[in-house]
Protein backbone atom coordinates (compact mmCIF):
# COMPACT_ATOMS: atom_id res chain seq x y z
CA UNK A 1 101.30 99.27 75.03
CA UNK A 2 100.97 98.83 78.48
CA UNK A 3 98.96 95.87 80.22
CA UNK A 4 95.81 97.20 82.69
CA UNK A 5 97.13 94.79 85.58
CA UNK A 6 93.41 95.54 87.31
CA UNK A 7 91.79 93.67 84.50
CA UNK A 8 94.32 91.09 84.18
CA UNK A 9 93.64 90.70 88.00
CA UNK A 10 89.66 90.61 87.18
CA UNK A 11 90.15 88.34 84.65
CA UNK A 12 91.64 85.38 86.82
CA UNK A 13 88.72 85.70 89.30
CA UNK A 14 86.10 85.11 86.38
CA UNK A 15 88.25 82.08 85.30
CA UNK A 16 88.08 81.12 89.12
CA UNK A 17 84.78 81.43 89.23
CA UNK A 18 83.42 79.53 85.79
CA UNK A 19 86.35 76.91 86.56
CA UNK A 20 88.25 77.73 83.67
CA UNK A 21 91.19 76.04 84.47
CA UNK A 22 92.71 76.66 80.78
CA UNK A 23 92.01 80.56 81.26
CA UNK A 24 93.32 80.82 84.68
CA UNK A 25 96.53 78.75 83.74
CA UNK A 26 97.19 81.06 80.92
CA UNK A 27 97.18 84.28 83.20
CA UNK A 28 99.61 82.40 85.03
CA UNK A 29 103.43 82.81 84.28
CA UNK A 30 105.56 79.57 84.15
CA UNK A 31 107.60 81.03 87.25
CA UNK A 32 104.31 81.78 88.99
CA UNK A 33 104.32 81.23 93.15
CA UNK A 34 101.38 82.10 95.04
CA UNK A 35 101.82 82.54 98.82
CA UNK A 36 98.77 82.01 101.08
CA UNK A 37 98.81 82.93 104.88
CA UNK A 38 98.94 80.24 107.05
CA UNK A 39 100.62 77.33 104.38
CA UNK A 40 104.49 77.67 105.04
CA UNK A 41 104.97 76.17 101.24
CA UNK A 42 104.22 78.18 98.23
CA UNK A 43 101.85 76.74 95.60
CA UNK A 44 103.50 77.09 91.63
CA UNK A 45 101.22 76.86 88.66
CA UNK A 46 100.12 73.02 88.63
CA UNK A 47 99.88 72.97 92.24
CA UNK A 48 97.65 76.12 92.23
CA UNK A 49 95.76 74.68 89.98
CA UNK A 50 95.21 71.33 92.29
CA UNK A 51 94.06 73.75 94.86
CA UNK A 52 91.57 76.07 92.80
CA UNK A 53 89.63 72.41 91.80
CA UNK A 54 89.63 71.27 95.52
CA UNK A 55 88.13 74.52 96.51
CA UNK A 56 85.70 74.12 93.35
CA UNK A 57 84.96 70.83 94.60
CA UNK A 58 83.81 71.78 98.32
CA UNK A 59 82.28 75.38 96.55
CA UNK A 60 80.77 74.69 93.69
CA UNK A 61 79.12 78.01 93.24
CA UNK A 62 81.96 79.65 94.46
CA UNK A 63 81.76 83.47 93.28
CA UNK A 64 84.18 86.41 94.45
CA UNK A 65 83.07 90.01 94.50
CA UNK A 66 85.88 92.18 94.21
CA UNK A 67 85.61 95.53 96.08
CA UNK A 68 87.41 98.78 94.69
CA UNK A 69 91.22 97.59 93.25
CA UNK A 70 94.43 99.36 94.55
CA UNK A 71 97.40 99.64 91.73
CA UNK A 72 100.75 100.44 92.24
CA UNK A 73 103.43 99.67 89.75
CA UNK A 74 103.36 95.79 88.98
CA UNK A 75 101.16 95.15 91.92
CA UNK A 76 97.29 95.25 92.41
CA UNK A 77 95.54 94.83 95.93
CA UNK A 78 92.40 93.19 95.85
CA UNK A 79 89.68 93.19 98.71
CA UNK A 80 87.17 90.84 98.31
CA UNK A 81 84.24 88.60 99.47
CA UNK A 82 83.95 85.43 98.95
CA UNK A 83 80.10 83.38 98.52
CA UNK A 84 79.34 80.00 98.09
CA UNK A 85 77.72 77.11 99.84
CA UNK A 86 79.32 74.16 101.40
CA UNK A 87 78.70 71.08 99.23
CA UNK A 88 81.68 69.25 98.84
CA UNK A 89 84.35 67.87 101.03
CA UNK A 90 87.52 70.54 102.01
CA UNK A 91 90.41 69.91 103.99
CA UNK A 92 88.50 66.25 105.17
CA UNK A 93 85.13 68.49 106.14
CA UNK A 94 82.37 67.05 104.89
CA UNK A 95 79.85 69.10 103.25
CA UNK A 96 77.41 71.22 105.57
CA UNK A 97 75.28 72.19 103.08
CA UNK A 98 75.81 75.84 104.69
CA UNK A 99 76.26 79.45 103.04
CA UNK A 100 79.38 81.10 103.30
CA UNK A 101 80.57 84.53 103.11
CA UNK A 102 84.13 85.56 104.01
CA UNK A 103 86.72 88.53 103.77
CA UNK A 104 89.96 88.07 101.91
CA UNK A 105 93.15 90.47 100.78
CA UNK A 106 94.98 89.81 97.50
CA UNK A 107 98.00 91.32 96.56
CA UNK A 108 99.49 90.31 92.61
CA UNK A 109 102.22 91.07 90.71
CA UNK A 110 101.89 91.30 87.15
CA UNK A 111 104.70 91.32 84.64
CA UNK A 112 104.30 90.64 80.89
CA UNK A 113 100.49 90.18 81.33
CA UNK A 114 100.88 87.59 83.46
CA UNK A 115 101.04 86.92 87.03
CA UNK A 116 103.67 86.49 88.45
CA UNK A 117 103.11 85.82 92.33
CA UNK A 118 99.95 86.25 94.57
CA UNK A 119 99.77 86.57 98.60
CA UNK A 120 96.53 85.78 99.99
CA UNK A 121 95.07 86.63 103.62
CA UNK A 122 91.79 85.03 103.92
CA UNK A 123 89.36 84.80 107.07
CA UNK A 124 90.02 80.98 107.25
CA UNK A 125 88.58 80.90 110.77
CA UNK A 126 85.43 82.49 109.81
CA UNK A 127 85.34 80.20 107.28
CA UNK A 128 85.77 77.23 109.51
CA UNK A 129 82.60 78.48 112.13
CA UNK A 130 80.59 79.10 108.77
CA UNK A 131 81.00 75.14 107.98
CA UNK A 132 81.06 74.08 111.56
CA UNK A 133 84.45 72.59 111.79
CA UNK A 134 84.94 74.63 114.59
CA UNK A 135 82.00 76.86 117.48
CA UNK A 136 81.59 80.12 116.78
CA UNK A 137 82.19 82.59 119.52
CA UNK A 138 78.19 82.24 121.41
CA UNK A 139 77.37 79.34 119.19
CA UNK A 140 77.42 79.19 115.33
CA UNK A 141 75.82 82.32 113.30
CA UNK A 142 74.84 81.14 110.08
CA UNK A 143 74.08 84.03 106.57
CA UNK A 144 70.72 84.03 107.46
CA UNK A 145 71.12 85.27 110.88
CA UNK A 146 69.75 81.66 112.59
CA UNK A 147 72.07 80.37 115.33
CA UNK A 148 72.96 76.86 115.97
């Protein structure tokens, strides 16, 4: 029978987003490596796991919608947003209290069911104005259309 690597692929960002860290490590294969733009070092499965919780931490109501899925062979492309607000300390930031809404491209290999590796590209910078880490090009634009 062969595995629907979409749904596998759907299933991980529901674990994400309850925080089911028990149901996102068993999507997981032992050999597992995720690589995410910008961090020379790939994460494995415990240290994945380490980051998902920070990133829970600072997001509590973290949700991901996932726009239409590309599959080809073992791999599945995944364009998403990514919602939450800003309550919680990330990277040293402490919490702004601000919305967030940000563009990011997933690519995952499945094999066995499981997956295997992950490359993210996420719009880290965007992120960064949303919080107001760093000035946004003509001052900071918030969701709600208000400037700082």
């Amino acid at each position: 029978m062969s595995v629907d690597c979409r749904a596998v692929v759907r299933q991980l960002y529901a674990f994400v987003d309850e925080g089911d860290m028990s149901g996102i490590s068993q999507l997981l294969s032992d050999t597992f490596r995720w690589h995410f733009a910008g961090i020379p070092t790939a994460f494995n499965k415990q240290t994945s796991a380490g980051f998902v919780q920070a990133f829970r931490a600072a997001f509590p109501d973290m949700h991901h919608s996932l726009d239409s899925q590309i599959v080809e062979g073992d791999r599945v492309v995944t364009p998403l947003t990514f919602h939450g607000t800003h309550q919680g300390e990330l990277q040293g930031i402490s919490a702004s209290g601000q919305r967030v809404e940000i563009r990011a491209l997933n690519i995952h290999r499945i094999v066995s069911g499981k997956i295997a590796e992950a490359e993210t590209v996420v719009d880290m910078m965007t992120l960064m104005q949303q919080i107001g880490a760093i000035p946004a090009p003509g001052g900071a634009r918030h969701n709600d259309g208000t400037a700082d």
